[in-house]
PDB file of N, CA and C in Angstrom:
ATOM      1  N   UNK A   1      -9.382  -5.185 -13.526  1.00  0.00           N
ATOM      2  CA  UNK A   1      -9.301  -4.225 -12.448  1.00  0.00           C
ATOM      3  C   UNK A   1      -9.433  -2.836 -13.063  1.00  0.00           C
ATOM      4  N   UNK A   2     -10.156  -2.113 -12.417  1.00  0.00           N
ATOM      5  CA  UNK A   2     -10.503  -0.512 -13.327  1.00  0.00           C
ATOM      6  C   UNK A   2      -9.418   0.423 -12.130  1.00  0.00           C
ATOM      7  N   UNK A   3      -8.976   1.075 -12.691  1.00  0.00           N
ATOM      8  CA  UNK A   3      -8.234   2.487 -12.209  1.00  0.00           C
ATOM      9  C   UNK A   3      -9.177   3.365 -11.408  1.00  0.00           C
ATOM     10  N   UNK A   4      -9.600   3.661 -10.181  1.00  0.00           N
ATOM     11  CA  UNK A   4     -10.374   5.416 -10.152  1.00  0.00           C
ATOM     12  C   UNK A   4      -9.892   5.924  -9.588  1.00  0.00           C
ATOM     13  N   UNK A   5      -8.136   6.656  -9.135  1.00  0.00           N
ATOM     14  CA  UNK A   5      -7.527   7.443  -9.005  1.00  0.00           C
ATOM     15  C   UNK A   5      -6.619   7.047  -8.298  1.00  0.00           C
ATOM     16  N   UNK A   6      -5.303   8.339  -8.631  1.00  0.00           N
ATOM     17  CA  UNK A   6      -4.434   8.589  -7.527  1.00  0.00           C
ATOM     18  C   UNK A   6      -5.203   9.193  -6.528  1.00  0.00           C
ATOM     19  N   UNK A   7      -3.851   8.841  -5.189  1.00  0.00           N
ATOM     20  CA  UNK A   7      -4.085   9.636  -4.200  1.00  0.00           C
ATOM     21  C   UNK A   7      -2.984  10.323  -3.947  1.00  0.00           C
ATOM     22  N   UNK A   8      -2.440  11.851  -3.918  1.00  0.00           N
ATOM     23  CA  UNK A   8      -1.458  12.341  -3.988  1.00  0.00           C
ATOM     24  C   UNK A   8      -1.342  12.118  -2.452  1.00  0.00           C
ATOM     25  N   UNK A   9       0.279  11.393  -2.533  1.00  0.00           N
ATOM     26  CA  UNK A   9       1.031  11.455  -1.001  1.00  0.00           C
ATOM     27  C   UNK A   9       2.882  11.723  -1.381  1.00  0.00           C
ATOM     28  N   UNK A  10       3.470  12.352  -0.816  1.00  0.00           N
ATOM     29  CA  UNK A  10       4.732  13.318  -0.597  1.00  0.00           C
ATOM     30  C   UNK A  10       5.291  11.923  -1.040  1.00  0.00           C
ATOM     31  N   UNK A  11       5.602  10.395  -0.163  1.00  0.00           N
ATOM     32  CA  UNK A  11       6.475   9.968  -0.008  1.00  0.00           C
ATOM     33  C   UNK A  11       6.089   8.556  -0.791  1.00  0.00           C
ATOM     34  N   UNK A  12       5.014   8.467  -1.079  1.00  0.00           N
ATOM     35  CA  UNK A  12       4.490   6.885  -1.722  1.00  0.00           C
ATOM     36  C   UNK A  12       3.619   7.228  -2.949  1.00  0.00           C
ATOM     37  N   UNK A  13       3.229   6.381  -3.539  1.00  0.00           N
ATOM     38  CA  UNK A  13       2.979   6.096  -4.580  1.00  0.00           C
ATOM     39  C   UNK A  13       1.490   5.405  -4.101  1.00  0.00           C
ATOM     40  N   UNK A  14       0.731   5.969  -4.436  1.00  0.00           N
ATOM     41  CA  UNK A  14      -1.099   5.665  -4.168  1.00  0.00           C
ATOM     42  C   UNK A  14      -2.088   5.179  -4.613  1.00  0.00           C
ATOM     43  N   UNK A  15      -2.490   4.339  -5.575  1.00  0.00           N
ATOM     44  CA  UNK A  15      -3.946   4.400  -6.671  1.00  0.00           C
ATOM     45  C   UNK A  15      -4.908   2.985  -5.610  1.00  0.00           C
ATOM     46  N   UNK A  16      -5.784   3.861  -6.186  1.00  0.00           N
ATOM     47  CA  UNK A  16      -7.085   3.403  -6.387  1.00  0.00           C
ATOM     48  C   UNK A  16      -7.848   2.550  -7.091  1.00  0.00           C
ATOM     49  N   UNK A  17      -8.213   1.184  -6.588  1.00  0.00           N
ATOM     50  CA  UNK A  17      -8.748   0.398  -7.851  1.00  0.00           C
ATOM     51  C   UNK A  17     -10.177   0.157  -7.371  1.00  0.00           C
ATOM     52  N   UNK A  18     -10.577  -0.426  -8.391  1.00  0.00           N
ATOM     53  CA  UNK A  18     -12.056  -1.149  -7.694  1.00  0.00           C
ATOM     54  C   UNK A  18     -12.599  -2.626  -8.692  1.00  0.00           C
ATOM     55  N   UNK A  19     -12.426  -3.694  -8.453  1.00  0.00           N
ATOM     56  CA  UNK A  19     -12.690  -5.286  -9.151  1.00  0.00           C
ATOM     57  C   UNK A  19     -13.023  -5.839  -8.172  1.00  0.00           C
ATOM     58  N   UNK A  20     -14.357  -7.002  -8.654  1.00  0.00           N
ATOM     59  CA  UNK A  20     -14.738  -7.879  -7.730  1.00  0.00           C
ATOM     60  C   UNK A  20     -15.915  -7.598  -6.463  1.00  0.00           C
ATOM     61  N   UNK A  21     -16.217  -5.829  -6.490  1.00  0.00           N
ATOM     62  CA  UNK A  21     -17.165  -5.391  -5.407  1.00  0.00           C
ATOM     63  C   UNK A  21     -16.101  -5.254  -4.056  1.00  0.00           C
ATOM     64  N   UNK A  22     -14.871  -4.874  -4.330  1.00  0.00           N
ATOM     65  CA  UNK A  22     -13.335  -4.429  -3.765  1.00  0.00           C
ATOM     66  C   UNK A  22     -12.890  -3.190  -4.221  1.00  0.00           C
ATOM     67  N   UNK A  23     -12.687  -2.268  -3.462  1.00  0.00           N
ATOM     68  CA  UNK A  23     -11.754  -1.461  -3.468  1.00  0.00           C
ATOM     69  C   UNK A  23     -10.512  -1.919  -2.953  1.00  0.00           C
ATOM     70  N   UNK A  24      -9.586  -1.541  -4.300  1.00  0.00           N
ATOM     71  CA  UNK A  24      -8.397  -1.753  -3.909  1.00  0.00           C
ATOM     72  C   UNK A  24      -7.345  -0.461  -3.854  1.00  0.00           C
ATOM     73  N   UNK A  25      -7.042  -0.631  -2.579  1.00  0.00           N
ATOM     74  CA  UNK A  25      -5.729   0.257  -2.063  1.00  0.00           C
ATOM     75  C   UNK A  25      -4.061  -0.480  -2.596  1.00  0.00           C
ATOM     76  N   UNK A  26      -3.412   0.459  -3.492  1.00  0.00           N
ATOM     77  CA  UNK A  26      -2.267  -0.090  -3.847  1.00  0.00           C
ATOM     78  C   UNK A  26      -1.296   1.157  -2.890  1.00  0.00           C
ATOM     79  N   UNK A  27      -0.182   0.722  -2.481  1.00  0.00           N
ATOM     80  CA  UNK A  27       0.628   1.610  -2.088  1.00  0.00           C
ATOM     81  C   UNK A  27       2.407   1.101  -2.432  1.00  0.00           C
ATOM     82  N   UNK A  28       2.830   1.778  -2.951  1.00  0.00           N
ATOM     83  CA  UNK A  28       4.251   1.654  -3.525  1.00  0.00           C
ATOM     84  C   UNK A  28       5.210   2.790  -2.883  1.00  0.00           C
ATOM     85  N   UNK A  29       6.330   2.264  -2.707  1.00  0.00           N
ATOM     86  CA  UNK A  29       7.312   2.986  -2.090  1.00  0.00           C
ATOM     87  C   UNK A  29       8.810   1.886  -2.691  1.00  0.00           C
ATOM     88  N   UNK A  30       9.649   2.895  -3.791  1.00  0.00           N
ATOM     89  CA  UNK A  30      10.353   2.237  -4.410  1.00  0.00           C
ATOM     90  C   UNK A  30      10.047   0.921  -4.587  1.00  0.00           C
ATOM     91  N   UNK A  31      10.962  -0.366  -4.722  1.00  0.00           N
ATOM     92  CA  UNK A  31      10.129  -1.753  -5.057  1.00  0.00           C
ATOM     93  C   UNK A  31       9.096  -2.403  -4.525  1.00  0.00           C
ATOM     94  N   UNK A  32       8.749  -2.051  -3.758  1.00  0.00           N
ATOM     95  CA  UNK A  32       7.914  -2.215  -2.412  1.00  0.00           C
ATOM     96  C   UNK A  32       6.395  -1.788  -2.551  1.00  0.00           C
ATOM     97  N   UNK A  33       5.339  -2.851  -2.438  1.00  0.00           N
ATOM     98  CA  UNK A  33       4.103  -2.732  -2.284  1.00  0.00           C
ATOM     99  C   UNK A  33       3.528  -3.474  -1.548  1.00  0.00           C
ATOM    100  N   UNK A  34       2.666  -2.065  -1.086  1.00  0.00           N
ATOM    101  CA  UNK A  34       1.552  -2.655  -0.134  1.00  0.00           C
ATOM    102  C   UNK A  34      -0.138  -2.865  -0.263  1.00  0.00           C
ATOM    103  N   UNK A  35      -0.876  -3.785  -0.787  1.00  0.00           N
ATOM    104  CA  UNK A  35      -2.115  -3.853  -1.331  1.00  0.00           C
ATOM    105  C   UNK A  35      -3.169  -3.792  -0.078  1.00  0.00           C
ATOM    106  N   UNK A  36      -3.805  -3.440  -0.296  1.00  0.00           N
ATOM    107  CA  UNK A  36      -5.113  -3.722   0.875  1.00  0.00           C
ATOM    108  C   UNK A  36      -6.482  -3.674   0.145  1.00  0.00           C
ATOM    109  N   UNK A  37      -7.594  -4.134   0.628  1.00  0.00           N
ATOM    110  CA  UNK A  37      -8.639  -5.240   0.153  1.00  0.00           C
ATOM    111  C   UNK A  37      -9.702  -4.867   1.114  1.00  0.00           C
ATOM    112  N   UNK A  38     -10.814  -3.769   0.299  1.00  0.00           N
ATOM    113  CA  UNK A  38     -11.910  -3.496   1.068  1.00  0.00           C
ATOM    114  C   UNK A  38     -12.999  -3.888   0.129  1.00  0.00           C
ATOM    115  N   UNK A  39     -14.181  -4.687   0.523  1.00  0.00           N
ATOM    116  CA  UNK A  39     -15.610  -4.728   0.535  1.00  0.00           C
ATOM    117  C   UNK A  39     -16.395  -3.899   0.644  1.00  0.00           C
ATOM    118  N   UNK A  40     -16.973  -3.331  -1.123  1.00  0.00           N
ATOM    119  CA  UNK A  40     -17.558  -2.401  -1.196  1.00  0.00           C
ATOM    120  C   UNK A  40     -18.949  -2.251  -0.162  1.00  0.00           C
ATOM    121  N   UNK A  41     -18.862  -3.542   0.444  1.00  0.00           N
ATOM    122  CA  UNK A  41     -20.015  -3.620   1.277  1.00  0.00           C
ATOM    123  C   UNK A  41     -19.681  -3.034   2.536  1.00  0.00           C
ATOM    124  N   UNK A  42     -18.244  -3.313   3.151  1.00  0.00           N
ATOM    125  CA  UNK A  42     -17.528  -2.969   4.345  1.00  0.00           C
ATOM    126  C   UNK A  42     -17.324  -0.862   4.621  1.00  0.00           C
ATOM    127  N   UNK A  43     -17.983  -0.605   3.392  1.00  0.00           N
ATOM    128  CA  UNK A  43     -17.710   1.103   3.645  1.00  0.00           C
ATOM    129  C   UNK A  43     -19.263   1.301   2.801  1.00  0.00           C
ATOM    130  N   UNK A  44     -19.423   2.834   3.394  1.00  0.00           N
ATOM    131  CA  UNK A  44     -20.866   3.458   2.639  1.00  0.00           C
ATOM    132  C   UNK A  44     -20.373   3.861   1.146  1.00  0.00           C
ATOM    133  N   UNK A  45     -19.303   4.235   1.030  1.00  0.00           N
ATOM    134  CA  UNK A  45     -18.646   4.967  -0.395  1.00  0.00           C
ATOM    135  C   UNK A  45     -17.516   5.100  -0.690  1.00  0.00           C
ATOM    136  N   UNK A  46     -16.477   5.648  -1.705  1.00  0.00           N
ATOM    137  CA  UNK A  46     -15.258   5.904  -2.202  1.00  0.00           C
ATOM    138  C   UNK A  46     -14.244   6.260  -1.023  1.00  0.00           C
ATOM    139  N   UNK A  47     -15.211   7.561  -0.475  1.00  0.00           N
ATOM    140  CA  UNK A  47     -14.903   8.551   0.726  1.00  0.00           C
ATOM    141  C   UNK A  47     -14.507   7.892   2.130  1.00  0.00           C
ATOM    142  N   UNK A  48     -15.358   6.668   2.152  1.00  0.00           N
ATOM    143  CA  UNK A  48     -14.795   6.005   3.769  1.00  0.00           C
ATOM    144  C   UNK A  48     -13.400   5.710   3.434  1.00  0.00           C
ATOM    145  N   UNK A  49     -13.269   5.144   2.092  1.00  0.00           N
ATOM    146  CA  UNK A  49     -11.835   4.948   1.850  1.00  0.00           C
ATOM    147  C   UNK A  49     -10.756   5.462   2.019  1.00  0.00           C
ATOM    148  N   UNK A  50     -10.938   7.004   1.565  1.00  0.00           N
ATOM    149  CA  UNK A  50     -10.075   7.964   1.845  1.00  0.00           C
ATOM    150  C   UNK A  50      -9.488   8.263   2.729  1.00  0.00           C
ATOM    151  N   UNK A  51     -10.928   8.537   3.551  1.00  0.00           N
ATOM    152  CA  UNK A  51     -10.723   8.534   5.133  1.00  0.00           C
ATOM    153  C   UNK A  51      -9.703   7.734   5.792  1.00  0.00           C
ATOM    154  N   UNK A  52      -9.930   6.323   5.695  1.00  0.00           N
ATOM    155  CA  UNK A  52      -9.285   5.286   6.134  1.00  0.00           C
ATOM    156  C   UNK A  52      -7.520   5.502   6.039  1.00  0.00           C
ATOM    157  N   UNK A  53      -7.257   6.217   4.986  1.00  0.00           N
ATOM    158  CA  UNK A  53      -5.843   6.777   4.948  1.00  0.00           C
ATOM    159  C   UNK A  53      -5.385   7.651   5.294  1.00  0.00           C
ATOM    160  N   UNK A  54      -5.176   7.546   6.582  1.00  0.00           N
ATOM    161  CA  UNK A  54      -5.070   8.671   8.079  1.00  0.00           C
ATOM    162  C   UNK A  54      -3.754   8.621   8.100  1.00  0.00           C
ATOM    163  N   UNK A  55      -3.256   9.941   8.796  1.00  0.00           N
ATOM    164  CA  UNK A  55      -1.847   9.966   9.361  1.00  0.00           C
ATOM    165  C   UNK A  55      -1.120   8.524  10.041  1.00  0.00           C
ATOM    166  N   UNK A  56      -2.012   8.135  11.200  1.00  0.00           N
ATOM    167  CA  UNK A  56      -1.758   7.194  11.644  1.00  0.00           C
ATOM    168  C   UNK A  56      -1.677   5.949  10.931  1.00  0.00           C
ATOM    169  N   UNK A  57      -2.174   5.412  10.119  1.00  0.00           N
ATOM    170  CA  UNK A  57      -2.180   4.230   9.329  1.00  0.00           C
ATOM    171  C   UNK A  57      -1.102   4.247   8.269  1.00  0.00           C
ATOM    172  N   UNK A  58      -1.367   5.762   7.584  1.00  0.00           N
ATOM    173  CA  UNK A  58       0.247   5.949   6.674  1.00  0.00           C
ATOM    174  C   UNK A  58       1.599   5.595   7.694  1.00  0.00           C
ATOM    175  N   UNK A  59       1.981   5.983   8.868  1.00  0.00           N
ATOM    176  CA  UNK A  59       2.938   5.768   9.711  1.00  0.00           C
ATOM    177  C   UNK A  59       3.237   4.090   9.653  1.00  0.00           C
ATOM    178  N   UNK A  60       2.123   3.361  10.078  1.00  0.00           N
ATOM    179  CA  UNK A  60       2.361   2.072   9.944  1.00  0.00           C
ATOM    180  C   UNK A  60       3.328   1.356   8.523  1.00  0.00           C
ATOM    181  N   UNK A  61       2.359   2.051   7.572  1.00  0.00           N
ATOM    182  CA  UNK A  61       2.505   1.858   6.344  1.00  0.00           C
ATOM    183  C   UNK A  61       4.091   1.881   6.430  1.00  0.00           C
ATOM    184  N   UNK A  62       4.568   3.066   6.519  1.00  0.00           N
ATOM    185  CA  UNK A  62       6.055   3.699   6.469  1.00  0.00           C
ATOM    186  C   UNK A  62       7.077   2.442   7.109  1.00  0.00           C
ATOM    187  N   UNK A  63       6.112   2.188   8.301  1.00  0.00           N
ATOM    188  CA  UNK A  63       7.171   0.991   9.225  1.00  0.00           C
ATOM    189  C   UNK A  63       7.068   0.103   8.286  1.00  0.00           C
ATOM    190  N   UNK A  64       6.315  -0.241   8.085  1.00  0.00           N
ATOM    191  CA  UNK A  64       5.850  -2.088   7.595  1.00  0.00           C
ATOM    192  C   UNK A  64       6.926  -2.109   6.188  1.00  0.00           C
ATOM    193  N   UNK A  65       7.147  -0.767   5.447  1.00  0.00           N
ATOM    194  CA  UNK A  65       7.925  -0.122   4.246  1.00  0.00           C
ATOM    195  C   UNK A  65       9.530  -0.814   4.732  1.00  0.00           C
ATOM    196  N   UNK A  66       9.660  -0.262   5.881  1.00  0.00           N
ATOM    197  CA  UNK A  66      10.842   0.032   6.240  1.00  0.00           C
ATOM    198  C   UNK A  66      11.432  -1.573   6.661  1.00  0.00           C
ATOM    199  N   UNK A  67      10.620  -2.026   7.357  1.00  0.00           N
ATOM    200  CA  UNK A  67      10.564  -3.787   7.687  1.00  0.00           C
ATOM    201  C   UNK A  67      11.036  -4.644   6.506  1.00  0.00           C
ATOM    202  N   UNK A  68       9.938  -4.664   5.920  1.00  0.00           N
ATOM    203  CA  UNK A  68      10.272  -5.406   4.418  1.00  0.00           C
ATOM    204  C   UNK A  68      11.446  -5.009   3.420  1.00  0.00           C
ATOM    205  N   UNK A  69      12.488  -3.978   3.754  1.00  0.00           N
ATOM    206  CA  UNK A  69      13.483  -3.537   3.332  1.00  0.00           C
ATOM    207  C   UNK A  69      14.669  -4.233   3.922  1.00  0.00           C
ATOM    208  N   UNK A  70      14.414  -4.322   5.590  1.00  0.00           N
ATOM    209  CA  UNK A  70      15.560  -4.739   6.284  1.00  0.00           C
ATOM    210  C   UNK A  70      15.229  -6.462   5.699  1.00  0.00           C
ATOM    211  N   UNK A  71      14.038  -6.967   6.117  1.00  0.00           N
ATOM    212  CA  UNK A  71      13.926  -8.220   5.390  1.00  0.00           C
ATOM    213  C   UNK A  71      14.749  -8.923   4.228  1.00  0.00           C
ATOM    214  N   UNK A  72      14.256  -7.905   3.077  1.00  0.00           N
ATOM    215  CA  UNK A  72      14.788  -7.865   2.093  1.00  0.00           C
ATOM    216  C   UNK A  72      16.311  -7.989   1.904  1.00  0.00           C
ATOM    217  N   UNK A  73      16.985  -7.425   2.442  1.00  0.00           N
ATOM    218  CA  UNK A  73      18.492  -7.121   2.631  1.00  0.00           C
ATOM    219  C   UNK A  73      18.880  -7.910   3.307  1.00  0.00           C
ATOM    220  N   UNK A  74      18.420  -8.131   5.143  1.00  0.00           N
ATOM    221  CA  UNK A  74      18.920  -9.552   5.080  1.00  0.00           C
ATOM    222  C   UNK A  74      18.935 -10.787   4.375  1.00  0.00           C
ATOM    223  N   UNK A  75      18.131 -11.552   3.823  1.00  0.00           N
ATOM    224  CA  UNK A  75      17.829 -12.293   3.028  1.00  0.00           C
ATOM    225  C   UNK A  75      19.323 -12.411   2.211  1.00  0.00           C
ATOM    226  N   UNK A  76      19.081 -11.003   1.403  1.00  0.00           N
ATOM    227  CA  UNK A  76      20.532 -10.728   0.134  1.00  0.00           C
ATOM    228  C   UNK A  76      21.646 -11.588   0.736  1.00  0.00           C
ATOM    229  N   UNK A  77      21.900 -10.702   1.893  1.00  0.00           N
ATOM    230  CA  UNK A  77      22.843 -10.787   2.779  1.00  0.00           C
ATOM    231  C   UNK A  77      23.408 -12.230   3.317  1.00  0.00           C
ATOM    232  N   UNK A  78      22.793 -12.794   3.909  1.00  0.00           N
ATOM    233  CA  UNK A  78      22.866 -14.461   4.099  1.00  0.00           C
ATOM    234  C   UNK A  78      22.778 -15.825   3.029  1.00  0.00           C
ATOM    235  N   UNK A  79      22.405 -15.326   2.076  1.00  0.00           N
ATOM    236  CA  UNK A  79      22.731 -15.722   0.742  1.00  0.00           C
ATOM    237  C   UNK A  79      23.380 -15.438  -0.304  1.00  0.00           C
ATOM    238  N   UNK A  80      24.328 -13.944  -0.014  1.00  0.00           N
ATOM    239  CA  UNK A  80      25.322 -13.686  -0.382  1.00  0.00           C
ATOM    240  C   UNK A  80      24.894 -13.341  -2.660  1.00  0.00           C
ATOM    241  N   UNK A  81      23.766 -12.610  -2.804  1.00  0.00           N
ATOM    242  CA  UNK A  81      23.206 -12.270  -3.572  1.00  0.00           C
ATOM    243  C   UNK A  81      23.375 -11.122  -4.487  1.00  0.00           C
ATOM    244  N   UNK A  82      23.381 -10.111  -3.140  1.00  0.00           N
ATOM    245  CA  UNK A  82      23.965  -8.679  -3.231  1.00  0.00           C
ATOM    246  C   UNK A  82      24.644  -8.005  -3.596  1.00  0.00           C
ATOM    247  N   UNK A  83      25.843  -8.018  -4.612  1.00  0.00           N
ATOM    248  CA  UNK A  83      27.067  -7.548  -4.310  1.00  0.00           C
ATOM    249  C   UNK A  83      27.182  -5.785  -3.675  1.00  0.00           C
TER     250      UNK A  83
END
């Protein structure tokens, strides 16, 4: 997998990959990642990519963040894991 950049964002953690004729979107927020999986065929360039990381889609992001946390914790929680 090759590196071709961060993407500076306030609250997550961003890079950029590209393996396989895929751009890959990594997104991290403390233990928590979120990968996504584009076909260099599915965009004209780097730039549709960018694009694609809109206010609105970061928001999701944030929920889906926030989901997999409560997940997470319940889980602990009902299996008594946690202290």
């Amino acid at each position: 997998m090759r590196f071709v950049q961060d993407i500076p964002h306030p609250q997550f953690r961003i890079g950029l990959y590209a393996w396989n004729s895929k751009y890959i979107v990594k997104i991290e927020a403390g233990p928590y990642e979120q990968t996504y999986k584009v076909s260099e065929l599915d965009v004209a360039d780097l730039n549709d990519v960018l694009t694609m990381l809109d206010g609105p889609f970061l928001d999701t992001v944030t929920q889906r963040f926030q989901a997999m946390d409560t997940d997470w914790q319940a889980t602990g929680e009902r299996n008594e894991t946690f202290l």
